[in-house]
Structure formats: C-alpha cells, structure tokens
Protein backbone atom coordinates (compact mmCIF):
# COMPACT_ATOMS: atom_id res chain seq x y z
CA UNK A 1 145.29 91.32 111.41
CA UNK A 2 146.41 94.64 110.74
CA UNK A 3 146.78 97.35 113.85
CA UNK A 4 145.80 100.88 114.13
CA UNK A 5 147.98 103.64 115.15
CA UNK A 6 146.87 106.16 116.82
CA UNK A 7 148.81 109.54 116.76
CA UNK A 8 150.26 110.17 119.98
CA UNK A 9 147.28 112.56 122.16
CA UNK A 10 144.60 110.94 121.14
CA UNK A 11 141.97 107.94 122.12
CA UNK A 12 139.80 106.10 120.19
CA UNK A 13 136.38 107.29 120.49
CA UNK A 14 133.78 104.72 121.22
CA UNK A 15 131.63 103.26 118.17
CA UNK A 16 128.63 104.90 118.31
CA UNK A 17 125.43 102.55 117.87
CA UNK A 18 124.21 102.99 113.97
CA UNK A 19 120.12 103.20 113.00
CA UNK A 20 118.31 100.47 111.43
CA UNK A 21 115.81 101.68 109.11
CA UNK A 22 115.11 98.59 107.86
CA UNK A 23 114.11 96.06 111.00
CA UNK A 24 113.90 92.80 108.91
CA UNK A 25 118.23 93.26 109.10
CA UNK A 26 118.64 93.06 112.91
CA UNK A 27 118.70 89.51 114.15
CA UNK A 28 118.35 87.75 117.85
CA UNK A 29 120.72 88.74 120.07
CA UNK A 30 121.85 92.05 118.70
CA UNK A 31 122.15 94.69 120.85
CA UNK A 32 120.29 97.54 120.13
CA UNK A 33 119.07 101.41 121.49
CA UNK A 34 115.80 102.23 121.10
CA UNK A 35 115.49 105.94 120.51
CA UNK A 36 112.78 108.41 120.35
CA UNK A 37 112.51 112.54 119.53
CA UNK A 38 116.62 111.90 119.77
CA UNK A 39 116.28 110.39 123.32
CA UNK A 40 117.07 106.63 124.05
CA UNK A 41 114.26 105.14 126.27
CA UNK A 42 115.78 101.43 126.28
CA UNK A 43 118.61 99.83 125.58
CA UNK A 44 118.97 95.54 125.73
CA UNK A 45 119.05 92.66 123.46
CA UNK A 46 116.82 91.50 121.35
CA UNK A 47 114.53 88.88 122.25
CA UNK A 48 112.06 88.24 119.48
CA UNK A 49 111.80 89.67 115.66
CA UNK A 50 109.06 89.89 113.74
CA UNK A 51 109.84 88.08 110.64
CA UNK A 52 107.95 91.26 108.66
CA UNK A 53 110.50 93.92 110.94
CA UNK A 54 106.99 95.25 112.40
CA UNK A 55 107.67 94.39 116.02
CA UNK A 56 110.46 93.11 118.38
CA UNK A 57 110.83 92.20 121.97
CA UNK A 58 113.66 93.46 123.89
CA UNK A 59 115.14 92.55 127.26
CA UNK A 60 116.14 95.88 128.58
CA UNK A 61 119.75 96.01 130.14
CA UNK A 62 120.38 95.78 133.81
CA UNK A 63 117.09 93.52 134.81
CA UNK A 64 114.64 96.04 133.55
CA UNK A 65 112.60 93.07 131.83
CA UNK A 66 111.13 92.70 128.39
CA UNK A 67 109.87 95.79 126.13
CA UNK A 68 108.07 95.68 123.08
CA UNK A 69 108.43 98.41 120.15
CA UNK A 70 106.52 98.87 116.51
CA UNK A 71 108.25 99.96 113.76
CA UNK A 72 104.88 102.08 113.28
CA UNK A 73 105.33 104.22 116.93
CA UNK A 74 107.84 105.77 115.04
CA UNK A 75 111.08 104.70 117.12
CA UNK A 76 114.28 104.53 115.84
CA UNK A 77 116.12 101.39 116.51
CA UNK A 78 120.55 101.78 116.77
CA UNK A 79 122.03 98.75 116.78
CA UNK A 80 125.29 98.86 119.47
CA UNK A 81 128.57 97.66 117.90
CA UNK A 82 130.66 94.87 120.20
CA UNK A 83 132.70 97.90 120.88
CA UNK A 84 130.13 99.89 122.46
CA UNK A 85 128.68 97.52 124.39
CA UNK A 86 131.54 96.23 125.86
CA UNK A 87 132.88 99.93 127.10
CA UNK A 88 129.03 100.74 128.76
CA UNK A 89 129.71 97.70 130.81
C-alpha cells in the first residue's frame, strides 16, 4: 500500500463527513451526521433504512438513544468517513 508524504509543517486534516443526497446508498451501520440550516443536530449509527431512502433510525452517539429522520423534513444526511470517526473519539 502506497504512503503519503506530507511536506514537512503540515498535518493531515481530518476527512470531513460527505452528504448523501440519495438515502437508498447509506447502509446499516454507517456512521452518519444529520444536519439541518448547516447545523448538525445528531450524529450516531444507523439503525434501520428504509428500503425506499424515506426514513432511517439512528442511535445517536454517546447514549443519547434512537432518532428518527425523513428525507422529506428536509435534513441533510453526511455520512462520517472511518477517519473521522475514529479522531471524534
């Protein structure tokens, strides 16, 4: 696997978490933001999909419990990179 360099000075910036238009893409398990008028209001895992992308179930991070979101509240759904997650941890 190839390696990176980075030139000396500088750090890798964090992936940042990329929208999902399209719900029907995200799958179980992915980690996702949940982001509305540019502010994230949840961030957790997904728990359940609807197979049409018109709903899903989230578990919120750090024990806040389940959340549900419709595509038609208007929310915008980012789905967090391994990367990301692993540095907000």
């Amino acid at each position: 696997m190839p390696t990176t360099r980075l030139q000396p000075g500088t750090a890798r910036q964090p992936a940042r978490p990329q929208p999902v238009p399209n719900w029907c893409t995200l799958s179980r398990k992915d980690e996702v933001e949940i982001r509305q008028n540019g502010q994230t209001i949840a961030t957790g895992r997904i728990d359940l999909l609807a197979f049409d992308g018109s709903m899903l179930w989230i578990h919120r991070d750090q024990g806040k419990g389940r959340a549900l979101f419709l595509h038609s509240d208007g929310v915008t759904v980012c789905r967090r990179t391994p990367q990301a997650t692993r540095s907000e941890s």
